[in-house]
Protein backbone atom coordinates (compact mmCIF):
# COMPACT_ATOMS: atom_id res chain seq x y z
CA UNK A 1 0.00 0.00 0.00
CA UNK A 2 1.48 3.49 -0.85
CA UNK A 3 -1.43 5.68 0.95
CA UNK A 4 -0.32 4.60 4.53
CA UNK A 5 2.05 6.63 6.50
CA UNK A 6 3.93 3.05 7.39
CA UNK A 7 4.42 2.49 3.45
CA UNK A 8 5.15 5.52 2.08
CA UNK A 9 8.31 5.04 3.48
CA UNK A 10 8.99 2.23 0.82
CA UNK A 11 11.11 3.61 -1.68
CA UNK A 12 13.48 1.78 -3.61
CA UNK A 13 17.01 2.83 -2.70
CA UNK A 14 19.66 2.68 -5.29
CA UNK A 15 21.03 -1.00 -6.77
CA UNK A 16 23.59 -2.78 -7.33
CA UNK A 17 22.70 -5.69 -10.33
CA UNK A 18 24.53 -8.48 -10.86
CA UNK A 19 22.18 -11.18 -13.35
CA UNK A 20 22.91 -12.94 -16.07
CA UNK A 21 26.24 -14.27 -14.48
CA UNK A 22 27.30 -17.06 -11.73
CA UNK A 23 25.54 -15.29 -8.48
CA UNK A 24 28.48 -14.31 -6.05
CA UNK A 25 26.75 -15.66 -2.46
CA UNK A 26 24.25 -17.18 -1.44
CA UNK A 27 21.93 -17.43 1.96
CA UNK A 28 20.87 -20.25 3.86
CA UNK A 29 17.61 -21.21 4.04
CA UNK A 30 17.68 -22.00 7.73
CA UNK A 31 17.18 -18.52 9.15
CA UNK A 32 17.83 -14.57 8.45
CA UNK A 33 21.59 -13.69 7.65
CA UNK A 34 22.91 -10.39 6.83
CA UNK A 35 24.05 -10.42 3.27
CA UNK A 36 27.40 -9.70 1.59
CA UNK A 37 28.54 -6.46 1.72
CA UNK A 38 29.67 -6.50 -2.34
CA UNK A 39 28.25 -8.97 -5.13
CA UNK A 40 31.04 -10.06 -7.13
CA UNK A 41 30.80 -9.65 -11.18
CA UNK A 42 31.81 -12.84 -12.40
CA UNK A 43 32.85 -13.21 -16.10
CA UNK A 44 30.50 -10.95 -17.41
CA UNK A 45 30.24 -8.99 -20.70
CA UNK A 46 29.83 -5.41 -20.47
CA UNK A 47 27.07 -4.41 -22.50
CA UNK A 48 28.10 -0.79 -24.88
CA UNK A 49 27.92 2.69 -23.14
CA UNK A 50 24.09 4.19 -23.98
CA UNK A 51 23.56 7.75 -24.83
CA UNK A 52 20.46 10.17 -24.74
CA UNK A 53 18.32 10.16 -27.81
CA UNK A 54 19.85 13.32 -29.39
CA UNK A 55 15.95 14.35 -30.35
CA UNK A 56 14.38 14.04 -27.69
CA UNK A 57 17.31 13.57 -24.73
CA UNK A 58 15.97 10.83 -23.22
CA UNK A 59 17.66 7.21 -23.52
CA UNK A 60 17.28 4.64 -26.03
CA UNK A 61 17.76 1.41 -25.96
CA UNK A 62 17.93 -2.12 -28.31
CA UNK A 63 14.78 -4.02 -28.41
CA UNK A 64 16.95 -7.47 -27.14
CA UNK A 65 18.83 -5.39 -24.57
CA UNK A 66 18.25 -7.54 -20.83
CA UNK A 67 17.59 -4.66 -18.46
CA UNK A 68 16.43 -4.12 -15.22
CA UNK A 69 14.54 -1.19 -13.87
CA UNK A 70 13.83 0.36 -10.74
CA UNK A 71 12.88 3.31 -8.86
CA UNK A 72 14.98 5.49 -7.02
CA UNK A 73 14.79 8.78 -4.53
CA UNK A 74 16.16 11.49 -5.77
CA UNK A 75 16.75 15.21 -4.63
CA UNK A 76 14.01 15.95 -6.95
CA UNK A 77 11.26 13.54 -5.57
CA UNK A 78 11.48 9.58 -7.02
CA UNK A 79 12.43 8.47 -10.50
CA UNK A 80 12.52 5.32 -12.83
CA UNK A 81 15.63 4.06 -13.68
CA UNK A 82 16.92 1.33 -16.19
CA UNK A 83 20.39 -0.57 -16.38
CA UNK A 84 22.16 -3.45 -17.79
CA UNK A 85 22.13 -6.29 -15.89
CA UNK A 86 25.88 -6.04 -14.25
CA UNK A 87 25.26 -2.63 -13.07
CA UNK A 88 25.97 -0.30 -15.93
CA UNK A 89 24.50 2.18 -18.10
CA UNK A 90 21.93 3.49 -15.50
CA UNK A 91 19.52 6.05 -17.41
CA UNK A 92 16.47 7.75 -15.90
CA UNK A 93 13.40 7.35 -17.97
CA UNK A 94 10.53 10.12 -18.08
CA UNK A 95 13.21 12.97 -17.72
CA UNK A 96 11.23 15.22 -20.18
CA UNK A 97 8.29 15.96 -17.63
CA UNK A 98 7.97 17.88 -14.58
CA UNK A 99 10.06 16.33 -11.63
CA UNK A 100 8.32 14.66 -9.11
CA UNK A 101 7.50 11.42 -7.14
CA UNK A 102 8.08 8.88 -10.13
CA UNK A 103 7.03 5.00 -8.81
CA UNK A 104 5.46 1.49 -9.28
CA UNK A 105 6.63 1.09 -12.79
CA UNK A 106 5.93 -2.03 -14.87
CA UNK A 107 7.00 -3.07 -17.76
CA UNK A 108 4.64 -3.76 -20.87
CA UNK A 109 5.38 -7.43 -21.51
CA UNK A 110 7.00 -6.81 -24.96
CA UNK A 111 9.58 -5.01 -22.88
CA UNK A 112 9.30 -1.90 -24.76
CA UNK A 113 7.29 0.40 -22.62
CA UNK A 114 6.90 0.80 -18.77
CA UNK A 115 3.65 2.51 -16.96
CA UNK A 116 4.43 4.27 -13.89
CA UNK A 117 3.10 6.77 -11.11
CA UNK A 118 3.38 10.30 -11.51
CA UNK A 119 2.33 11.66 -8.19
CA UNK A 120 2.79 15.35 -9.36
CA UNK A 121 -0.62 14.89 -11.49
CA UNK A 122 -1.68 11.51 -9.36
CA UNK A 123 -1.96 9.28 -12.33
CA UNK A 124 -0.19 7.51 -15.09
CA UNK A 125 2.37 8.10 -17.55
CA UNK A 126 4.18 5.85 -19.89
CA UNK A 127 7.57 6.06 -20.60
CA UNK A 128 9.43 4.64 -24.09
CA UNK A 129 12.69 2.11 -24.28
CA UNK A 130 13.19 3.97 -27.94
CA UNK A 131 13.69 7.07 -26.29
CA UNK A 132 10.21 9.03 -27.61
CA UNK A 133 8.88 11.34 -25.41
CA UNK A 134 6.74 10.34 -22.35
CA UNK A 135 3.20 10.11 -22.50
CA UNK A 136 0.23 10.91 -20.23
CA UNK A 137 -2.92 8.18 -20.11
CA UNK A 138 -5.51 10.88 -20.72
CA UNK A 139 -7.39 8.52 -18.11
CA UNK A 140 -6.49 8.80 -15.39
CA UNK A 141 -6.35 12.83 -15.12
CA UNK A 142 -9.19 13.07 -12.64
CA UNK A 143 -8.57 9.52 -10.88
CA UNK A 144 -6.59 9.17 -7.98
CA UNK A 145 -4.73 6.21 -10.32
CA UNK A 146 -2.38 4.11 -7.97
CA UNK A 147 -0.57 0.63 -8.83
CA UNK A 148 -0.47 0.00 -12.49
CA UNK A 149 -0.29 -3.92 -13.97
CA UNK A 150 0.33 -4.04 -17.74
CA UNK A 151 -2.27 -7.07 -19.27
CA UNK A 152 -0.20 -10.07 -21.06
CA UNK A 153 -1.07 -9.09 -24.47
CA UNK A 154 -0.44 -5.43 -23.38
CA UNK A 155 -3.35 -3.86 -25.07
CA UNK A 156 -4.68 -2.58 -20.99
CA UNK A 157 -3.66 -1.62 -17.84
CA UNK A 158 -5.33 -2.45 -14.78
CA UNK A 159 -4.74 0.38 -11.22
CA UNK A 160 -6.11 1.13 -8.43
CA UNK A 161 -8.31 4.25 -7.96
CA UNK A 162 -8.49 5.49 -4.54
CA UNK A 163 -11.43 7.44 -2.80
CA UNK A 164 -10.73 9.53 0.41
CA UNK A 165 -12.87 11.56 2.67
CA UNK A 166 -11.71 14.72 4.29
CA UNK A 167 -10.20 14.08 7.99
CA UNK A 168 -9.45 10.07 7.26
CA UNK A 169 -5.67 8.93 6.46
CA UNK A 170 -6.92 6.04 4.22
CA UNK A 171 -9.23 5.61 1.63
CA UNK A 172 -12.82 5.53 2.62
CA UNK A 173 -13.11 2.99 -0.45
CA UNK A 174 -11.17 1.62 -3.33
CA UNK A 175 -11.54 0.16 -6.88
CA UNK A 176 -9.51 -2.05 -9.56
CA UNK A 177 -10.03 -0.42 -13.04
CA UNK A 178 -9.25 -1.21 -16.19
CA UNK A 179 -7.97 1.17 -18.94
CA UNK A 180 -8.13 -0.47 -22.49
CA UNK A 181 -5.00 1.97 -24.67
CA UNK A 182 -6.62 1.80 -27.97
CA UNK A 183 -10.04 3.60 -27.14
CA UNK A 184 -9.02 4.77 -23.46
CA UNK A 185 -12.08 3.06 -22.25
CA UNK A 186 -11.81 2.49 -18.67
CA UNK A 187 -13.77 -0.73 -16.72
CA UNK A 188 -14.83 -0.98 -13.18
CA UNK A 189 -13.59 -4.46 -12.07
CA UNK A 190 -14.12 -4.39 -8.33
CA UNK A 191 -15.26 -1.88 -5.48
CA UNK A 192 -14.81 -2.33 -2.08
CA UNK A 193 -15.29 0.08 0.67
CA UNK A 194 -13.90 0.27 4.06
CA UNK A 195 -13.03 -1.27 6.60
CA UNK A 196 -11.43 -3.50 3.34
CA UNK A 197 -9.96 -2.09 0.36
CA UNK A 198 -8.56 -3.34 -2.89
CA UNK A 199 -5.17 -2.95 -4.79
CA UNK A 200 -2.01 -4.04 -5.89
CA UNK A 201 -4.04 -6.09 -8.94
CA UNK A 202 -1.97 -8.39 -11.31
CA UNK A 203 -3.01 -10.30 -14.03
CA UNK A 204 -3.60 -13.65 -15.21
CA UNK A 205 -1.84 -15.21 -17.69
CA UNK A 206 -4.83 -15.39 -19.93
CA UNK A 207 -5.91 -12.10 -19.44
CA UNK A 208 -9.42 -13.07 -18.18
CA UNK A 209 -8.66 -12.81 -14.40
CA UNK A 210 -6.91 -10.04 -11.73
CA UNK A 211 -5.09 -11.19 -8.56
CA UNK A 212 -5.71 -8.64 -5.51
CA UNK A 213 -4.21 -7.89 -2.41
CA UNK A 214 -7.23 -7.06 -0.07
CA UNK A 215 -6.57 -4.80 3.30
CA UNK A 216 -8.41 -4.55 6.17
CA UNK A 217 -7.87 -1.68 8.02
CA UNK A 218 -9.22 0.45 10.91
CA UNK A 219 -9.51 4.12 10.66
CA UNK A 220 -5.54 5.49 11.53
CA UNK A 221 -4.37 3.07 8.26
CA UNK A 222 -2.92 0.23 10.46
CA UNK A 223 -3.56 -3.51 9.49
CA UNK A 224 -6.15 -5.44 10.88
CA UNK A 225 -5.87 -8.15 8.25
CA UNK A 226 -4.98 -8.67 4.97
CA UNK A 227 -5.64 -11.27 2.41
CA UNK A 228 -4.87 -12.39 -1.47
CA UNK A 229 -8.16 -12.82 -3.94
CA UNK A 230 -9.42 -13.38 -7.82
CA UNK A 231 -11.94 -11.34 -8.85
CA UNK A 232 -12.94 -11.98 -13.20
CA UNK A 233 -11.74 -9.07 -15.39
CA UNK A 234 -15.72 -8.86 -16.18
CA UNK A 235 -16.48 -7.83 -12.71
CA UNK A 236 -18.12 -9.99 -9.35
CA UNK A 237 -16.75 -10.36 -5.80
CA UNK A 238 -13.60 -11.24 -4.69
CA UNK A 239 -13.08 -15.60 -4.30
CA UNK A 240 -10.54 -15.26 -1.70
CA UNK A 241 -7.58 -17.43 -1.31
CA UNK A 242 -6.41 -16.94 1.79
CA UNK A 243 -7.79 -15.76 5.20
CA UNK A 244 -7.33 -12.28 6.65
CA UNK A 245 -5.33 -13.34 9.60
CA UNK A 246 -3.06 -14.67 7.38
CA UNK A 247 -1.88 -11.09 6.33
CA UNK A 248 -1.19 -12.00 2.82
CA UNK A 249 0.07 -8.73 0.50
CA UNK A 250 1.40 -8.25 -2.45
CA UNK A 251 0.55 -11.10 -4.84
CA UNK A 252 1.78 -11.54 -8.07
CA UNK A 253 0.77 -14.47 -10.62
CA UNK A 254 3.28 -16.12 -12.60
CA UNK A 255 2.57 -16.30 -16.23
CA UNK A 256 4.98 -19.11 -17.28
CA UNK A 257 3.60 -21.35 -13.98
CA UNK A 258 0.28 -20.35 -13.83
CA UNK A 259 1.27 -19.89 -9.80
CA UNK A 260 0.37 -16.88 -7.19
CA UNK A 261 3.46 -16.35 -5.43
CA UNK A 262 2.61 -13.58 -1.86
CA UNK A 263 4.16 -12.68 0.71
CA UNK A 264 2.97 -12.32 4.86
CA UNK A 265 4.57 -9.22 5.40
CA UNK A 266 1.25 -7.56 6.21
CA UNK A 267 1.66 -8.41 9.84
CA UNK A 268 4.20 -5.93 10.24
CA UNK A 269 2.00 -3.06 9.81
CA UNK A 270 -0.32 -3.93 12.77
CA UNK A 271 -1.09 -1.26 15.51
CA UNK A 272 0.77 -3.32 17.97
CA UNK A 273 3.46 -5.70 15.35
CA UNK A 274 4.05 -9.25 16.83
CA UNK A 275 7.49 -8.27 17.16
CA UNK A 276 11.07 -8.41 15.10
CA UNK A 277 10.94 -12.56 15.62
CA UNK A 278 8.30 -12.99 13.10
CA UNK A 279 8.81 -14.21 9.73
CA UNK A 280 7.75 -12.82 6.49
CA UNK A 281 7.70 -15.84 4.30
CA UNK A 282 6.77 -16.31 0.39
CA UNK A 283 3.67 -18.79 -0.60
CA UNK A 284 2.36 -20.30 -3.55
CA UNK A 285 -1.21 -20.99 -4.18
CA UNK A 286 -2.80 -21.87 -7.06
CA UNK A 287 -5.88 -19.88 -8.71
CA UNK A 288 -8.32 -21.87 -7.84
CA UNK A 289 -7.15 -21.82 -4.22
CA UNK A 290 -5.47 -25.49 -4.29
CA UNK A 291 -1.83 -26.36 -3.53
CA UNK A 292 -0.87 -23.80 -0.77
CA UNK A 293 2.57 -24.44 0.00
CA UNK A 294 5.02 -22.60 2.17
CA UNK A 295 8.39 -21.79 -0.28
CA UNK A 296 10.82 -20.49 2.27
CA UNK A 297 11.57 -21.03 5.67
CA UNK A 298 13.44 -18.35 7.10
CA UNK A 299 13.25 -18.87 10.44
CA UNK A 300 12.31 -16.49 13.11
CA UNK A 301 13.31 -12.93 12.07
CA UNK A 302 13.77 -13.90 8.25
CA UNK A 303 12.26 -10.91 6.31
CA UNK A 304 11.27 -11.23 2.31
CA UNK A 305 7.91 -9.40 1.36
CA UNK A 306 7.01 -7.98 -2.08
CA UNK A 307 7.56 -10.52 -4.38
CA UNK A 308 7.76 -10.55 -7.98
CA UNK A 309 8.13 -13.52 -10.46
CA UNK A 310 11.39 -13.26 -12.72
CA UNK A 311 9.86 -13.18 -16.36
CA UNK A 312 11.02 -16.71 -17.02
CA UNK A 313 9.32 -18.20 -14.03
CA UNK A 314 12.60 -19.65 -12.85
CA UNK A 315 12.81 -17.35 -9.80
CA UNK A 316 11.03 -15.17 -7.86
CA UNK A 317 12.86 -11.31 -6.89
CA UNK A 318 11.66 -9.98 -3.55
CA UNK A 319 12.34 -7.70 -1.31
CA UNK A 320 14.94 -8.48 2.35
CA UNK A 321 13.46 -6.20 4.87
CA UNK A 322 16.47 -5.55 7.08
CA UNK A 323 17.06 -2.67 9.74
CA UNK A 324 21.10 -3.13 8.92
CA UNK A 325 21.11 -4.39 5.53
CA UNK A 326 18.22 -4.96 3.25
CA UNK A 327 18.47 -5.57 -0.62
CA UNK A 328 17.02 -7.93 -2.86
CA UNK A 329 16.88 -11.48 -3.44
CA UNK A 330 16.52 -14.29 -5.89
CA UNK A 331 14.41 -17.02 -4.79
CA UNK A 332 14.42 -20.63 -6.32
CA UNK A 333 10.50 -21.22 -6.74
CA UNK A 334 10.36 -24.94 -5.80
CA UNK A 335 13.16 -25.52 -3.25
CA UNK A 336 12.69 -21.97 -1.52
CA UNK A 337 16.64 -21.31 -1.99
CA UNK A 338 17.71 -17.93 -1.19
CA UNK A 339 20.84 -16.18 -3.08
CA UNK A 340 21.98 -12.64 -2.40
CA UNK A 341 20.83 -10.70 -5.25
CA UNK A 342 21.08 -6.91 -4.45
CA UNK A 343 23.27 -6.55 -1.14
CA UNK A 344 23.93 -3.60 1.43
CA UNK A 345 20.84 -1.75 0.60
CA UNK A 346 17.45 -1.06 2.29
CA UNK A 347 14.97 -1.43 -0.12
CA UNK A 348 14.89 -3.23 -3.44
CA UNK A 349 12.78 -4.41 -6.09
CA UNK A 350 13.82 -4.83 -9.60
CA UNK A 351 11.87 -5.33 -12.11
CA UNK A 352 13.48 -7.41 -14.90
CA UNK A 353 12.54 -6.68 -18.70
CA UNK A 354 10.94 -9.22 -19.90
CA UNK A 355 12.25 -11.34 -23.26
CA UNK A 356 12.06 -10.01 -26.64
CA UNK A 357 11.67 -11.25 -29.68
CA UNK A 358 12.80 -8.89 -31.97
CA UNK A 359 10.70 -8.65 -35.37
């Protein structure tokens, strides 16, 4: 959630990538361990030096260039950020409109466009990996647009839309929309009002279905539950997956595996939290609410939450929530194997372009 005063605090610090190579370290996955303070770049290629578009000034880059992105703080507000995959060659995207709070990108699944936040006009802009100039969905300019989720065959978007009341932290109800690009239609998919509120939608890998993280909160924004849900792209209520004391959050449905993979991190954000023992451990349910299984097992203290299936569906990137250390890691989706992927920094999440097939 990005409206609570807890979560607002989540931005994604500045990386350091290593992919595509032999990882460098690896964690247990007995129990939490502070990661390595370097990742070691082992026999890797380094990609050629990119330069702005000299049109336009933004970057440009190949259509079967591996990337990652990310946002980042900077003096200015929050940007998005690409890079090659050992670290080089970071470019800001969306540097040709007003500065601002720039965050939750995704990429469109052809890996040639990302969708992001602009909080300076609180909605949606997409940004181009040919370096043309940023555009604007015309849709969201009077929508409070929140969490965008690029559709597999990337012809929509599904985001959130907030609605607040005067005097109350957190929305007094929320909705997942969907905004079709070639007619800017947008679709009511779901509505739910408070005390439980919808977001952080992601798609199935047919298109027909959304994924939801559902929050139940009381009236100061803290958690009083939280759990994972389908709800059809054609509208109806949520069929929920998991229970609300299971504090399920930020779910995210592999395409290649046809797999939810969500975190428990949820419990954290509690009025009164259970304490720095508990741990935040990755699941895997399938969508018809069958085959539950537990993938890690940290260990008391162990800390992943926001997790994110690699494109391939050979890993899953999440977030380590650390007080010393934090980063990112790469998790092995059947054996729950942790390895060090971003090291030595709070707050991670890459995003990594998906493959391309170029024409």
């Amino acid at each position: 959630m990005r409206y609570t005063n807890q979560r607002g605090r989540a931005f994604v610090l500045i990386l350091a990538i290593v992919a595509g190579c032999s990882p460098a370290a690896s964690t247990s996955n007995t129990g939490p361990t502070s990661p390595p303070e370097t990742t070691a770049v082992s026999e890797c290629t380094t990609p050629p030096a990119r330069t702005p578009d000299p049109t336009t000034g933004l970057p440009a880059f190949g259509q079967d260039e591996p990337l990652v992105m990310f946002a980042l703080r900077t003096d200015l507000g929050g940007g998005i950020f690409v890079m090659h995959l050992d670290g080089t060659n970071r470019l800001q995207l969306a540097t040709d409109v007003l500065p601002g709070v720039h965050k939750a990108p995704d990429w469109s699944p052809d890996g040639q466009h990302v969708v992001f936040v602009d909080e300076q006009v609180s909605g949606l802009r997409i940004a181009h990996l040919d370096g043309s100039p940023t555009d604007v969905v015309e849709a969201c300019r009077n929508l409070a647009c929140d969490d965008p989720a690029w559709s597999p065959d990337g012809t929509r978007i599904a985001f959130t839309v907030n609605e607040s009341k005067e005097g109350i932290e957190a929305p007094s109800a929320s909705s997942i929309m969907v905004l079709t690009l070639a007619t800017g239609e947008v679709q009511p998919v779901v509505r739910l009002e408070r005390p439980i509120l919808a977001q952080a939608a992601r798609w199935s890998p047919d298109g027909s279905q959304l994924v939801i993280q559902v929050d139940q909160m009381d009236d100061e924004a803290f958690e009083t539950g939280a759990a994972i849900a389908v709800v059809p792209l054609a509208g109806g209520e949520p069929r929920y997956l998991t229970a609300f004391d299971v504090f399920a959050g930020s779910p995210d449905w592999g395409w290649t595996r046809d797999e939810i993979v969500y975190a428990v991190d949820l419990a954290g954000f509690q009025r009164t939290p259970p304490g720095d023992d508990i741990a935040w451990e990755l699941f895997a349910v399938k969508p018809d609410g069958t085959g539950l299984r537990q993938i890690t097992t940290l260990g008391a203290g162990g800390r992943l939450h926001a997790p994110r299936w690699a494109p391939s569906g050979a890993s899953i990137i999440a977030k380590q929530y650390d007080h010393n250390a934090g980063g990112g890691r790469l998790v092995e989706p059947v054996t729950g194997d942790v390895t060090a992927f971003l090291t030595g920094l709070e707050e991670a999440r890459p995003l990594m372009r998906p493959a391309v097939t170029a024409p």
